[in-house]
Each structure stands twice: as C-alpha cells, then as structure tokens.
Protein backbone atom coordinates (compact mmCIF):
# COMPACT_ATOMS: atom_id res chain seq x y z
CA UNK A 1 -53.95 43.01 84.77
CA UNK A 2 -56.43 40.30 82.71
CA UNK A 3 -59.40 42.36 83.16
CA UNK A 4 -57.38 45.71 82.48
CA UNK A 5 -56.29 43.86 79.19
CA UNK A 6 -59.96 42.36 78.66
CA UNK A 7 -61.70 45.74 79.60
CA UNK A 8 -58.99 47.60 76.24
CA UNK A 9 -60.27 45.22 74.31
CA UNK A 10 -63.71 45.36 75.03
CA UNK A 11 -63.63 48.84 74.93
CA UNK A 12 -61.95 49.34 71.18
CA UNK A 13 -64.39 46.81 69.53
CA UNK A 14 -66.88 48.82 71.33
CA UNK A 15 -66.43 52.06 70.04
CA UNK A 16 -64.22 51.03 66.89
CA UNK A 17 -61.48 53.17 67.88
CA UNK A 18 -59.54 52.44 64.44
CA UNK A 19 -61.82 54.55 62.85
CA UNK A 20 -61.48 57.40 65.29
CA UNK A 21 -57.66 57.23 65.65
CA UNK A 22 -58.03 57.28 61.97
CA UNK A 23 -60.09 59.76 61.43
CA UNK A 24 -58.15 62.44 63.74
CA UNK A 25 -54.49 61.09 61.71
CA UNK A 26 -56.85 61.82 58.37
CA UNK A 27 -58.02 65.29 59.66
CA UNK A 28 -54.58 66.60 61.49
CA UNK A 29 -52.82 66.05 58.22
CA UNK A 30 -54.99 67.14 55.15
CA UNK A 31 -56.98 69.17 57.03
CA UNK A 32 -55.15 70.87 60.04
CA UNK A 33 -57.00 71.08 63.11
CA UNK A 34 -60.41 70.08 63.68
CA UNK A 35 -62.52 73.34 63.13
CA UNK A 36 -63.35 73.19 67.18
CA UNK A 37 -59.86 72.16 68.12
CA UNK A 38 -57.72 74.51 70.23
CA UNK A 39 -53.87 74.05 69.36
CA UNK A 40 -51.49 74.16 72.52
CA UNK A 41 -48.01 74.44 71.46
CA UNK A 42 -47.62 71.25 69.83
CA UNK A 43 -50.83 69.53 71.06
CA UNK A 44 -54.07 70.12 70.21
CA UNK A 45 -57.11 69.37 72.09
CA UNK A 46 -60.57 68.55 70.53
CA UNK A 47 -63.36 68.90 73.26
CA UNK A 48 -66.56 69.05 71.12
CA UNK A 49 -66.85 66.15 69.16
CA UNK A 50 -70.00 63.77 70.08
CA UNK A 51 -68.45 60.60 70.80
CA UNK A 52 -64.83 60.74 71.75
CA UNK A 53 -62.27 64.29 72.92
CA UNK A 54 -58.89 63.93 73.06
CA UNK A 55 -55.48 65.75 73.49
CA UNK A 56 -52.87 64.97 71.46
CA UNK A 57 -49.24 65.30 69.70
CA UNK A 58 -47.80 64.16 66.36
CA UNK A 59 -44.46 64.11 66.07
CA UNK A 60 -41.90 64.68 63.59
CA UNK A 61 -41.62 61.13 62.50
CA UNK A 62 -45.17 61.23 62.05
CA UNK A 63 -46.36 58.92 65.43
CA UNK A 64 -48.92 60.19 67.30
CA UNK A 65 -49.47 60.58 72.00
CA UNK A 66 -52.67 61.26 72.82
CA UNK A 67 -55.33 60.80 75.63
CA UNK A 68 -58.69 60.01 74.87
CA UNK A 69 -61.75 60.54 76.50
CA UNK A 70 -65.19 58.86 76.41
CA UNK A 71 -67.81 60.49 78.30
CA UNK A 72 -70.21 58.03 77.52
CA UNK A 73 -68.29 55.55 78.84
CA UNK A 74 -67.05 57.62 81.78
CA UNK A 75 -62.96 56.50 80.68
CA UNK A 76 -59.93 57.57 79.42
CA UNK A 77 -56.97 55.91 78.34
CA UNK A 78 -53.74 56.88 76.96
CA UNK A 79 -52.74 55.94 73.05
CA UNK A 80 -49.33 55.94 71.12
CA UNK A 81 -49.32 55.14 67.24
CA UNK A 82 -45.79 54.14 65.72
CA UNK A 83 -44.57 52.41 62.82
CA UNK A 84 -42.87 49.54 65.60
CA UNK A 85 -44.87 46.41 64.44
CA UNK A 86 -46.66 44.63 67.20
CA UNK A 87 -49.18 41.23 67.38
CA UNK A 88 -52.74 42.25 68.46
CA UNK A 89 -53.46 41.36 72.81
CA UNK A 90 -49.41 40.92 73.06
CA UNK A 91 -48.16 43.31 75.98
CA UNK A 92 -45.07 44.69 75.26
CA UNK A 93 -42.25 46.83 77.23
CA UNK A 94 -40.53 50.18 77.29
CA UNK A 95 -38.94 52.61 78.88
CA UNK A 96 -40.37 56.11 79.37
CA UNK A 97 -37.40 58.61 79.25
CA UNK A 98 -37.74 62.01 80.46
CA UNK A 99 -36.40 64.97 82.65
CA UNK A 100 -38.04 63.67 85.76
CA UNK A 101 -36.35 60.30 85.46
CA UNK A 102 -37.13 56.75 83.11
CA UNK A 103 -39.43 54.61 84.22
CA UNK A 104 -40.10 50.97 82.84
CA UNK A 105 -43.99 51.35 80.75
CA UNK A 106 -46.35 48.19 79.64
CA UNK A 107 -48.10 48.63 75.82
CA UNK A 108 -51.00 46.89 74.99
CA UNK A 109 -51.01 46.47 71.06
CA UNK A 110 -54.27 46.77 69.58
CA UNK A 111 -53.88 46.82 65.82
CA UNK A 112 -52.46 48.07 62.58
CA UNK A 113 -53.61 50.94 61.36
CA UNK A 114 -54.65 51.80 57.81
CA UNK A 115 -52.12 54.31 57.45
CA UNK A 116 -49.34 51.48 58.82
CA UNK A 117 -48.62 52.89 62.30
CA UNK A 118 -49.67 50.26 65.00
CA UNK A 119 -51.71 51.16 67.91
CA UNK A 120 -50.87 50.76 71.64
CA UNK A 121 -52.34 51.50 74.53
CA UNK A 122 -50.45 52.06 77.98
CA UNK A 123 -51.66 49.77 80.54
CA UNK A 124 -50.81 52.54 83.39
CA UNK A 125 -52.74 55.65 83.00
CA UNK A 126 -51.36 57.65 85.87
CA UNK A 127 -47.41 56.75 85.24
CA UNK A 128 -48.35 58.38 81.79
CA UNK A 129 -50.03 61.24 82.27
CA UNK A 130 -48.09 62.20 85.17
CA UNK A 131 -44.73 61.79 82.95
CA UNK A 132 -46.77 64.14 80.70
CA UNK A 133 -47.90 66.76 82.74
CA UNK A 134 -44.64 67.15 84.31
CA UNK A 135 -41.96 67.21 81.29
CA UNK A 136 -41.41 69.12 77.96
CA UNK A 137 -40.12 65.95 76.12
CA UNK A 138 -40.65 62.30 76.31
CA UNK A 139 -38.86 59.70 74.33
CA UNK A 140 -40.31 56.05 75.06
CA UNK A 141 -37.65 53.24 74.14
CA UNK A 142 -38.84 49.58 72.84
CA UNK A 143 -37.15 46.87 72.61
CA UNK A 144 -36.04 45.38 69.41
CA UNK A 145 -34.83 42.13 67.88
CA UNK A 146 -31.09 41.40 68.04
CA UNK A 147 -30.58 44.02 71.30
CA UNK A 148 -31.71 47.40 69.01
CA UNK A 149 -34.02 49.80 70.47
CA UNK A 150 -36.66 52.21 68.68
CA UNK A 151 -37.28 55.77 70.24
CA UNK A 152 -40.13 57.63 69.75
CA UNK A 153 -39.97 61.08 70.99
CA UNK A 154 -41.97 63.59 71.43
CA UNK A 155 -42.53 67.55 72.41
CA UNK A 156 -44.70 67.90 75.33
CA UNK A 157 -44.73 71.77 75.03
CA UNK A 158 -48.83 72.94 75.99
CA UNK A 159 -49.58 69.27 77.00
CA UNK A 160 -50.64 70.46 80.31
CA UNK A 161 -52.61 72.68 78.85
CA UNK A 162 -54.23 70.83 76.03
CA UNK A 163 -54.79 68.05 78.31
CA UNK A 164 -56.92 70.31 81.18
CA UNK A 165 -58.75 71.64 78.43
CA UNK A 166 -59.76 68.53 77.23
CA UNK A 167 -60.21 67.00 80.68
CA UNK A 168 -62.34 69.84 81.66
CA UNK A 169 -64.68 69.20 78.79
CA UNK A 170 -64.83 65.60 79.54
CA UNK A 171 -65.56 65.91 83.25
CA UNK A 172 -68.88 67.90 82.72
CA UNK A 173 -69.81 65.66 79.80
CA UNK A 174 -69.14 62.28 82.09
CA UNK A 175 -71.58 59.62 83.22
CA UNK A 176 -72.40 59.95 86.62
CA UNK A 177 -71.27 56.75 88.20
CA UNK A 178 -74.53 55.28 88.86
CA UNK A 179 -75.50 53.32 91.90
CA UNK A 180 -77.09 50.12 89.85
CA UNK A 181 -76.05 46.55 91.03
CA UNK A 182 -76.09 45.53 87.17
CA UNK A 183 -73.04 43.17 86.02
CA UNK A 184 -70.31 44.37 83.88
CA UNK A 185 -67.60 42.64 81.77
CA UNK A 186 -64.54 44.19 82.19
C-alpha cells in the first residue's frame, strides 16, 4: 500500500493535477461543458483534451466523482472533491453505500483546492468503479469528530456510459506497455 500511496503522490506533482481538477471545476461551472465533452445524464465525459480525459459528476452540494485518465502515463485513478477537510498523505476511511451493498473505502488526501473542496483519491480502483458501473446512486460516509458522519452522495445516472466513452478514448490513446528493463519509482 506504500508504493500505491508513493506512486499518487508521485503522480499529482507530476502532472499538477490541482490545476486540472481545477480547471474542469472552473469550466463545468462558468462555462458548462467542455466544447468536446459529451454529457451522460448527470456525467459528462471529456475524451479529447491533450493531457488528461475524464468522466465525471458534480453533485448538488457542489463535490465532484470522477475518473481520470492519463494516456501518457498509461493510468487511471479515481477522484472525489468535498468540502470534508483532510491533512495531505493521511489515508482516511469510509463507507461506500449503495444498492448493491456498503463496502468499507480507503481515501488518500491530496490537497486543498483553490475553490476549498479537498481532494482524495481512492486507493482501490476496481471496488470504485465497479460500485459505479453497477448503481444509480452512491453516497460515501466519513467519519467525523465526536461520532458524526458526512455523506456525500451522488447520481450515477449515464456513468456507465460516460465512463466507456471516456475509457474507450483512453485505451487507443494509451502507452503501449513497453518491454524496457529501465527502473521506475513508484
């Protein structure tokens, strides 16, 4: 779990992903939909931009789900922005709640965002995009001070969709795995 943790990291400072999760906030809300976006009930998925595509869902409250792909990179990873404060590289838990069942989640928090909603990245990609693909709603619990909770929530209606749009993009846009012996920090 170290080098998952490590390899987040790595990967944000990387590609400065503040800016980009930034950038799409920016855009959804003064702007609507990126000009090459395709809306999917209440996701939209962007699959033309250069650097990063992503599908993705704001709520009502105004936090944001989204997968994110980076073809240069040949990765994906799952993202959650909500006004529940955090400490960057502290894991935290919660409690994915949905028609197929709950099921105990790990955060990774990144950072505070300009607009005041802190970043987090799920540390199991699979539990969350099969929760996802499968549901119509999702509420994720977290764990307060003084035994409260926060619940996020949010409408899953043309994720499947958005996200096989957006996957399908990705995949022809991907780096071959290459067969080099060169090292990598994860």
């Amino acid at each position: 779990m170290f080098l998952l943790q490590r390899g987040v990291l790595m990967f944000f400072k990387r590609f400065n992903i503040n800016k980009i999760f930034m950038s799409f906030i920016v855009a959804f809300y003064f702007y609507g939909p990126y000009a090459n976006a395709q809306t999917n009930g209440s996701w939209i998925a962007e699959t033309e931009s250069k650097h990063f595509l992503y599908a993705a869902t704001v709520n009502d409250s105004g936090a944001l789900l989204g997968q994110y792909c980076f073809p240069g990179e040949g990765s994906c990873i799952w993202l959650v922005g909500m006004e529940i404060p955090c400490n960057k590289d502290d894991k935290y838990h919660g409690l994915a709640n949905s028609d197929i069942g709950a099921q105990p989640l790990e955060l990774l928090c990144d950072t505070q965002l300009d607009n005041g909603l802190y970043r987090y990245v799920f540390t199991d990609f699979k539990a969350v995009d099969t929760i996802v693909r499968r549901d119509r709603r999702l509420g994720i619990a977290i764990p307060l001070a003084d035994g409260q909770f926060r619940v996020v929530r949010f409408d899953l209606e043309g994720a499947t969709r958005a996200l096989d749009t957006m996957r399908s993009a990705a995949d022809r846009r991907m780096k071959p795995a290459g067969k080099n012996t060169r090292d990598q920090l994860l």
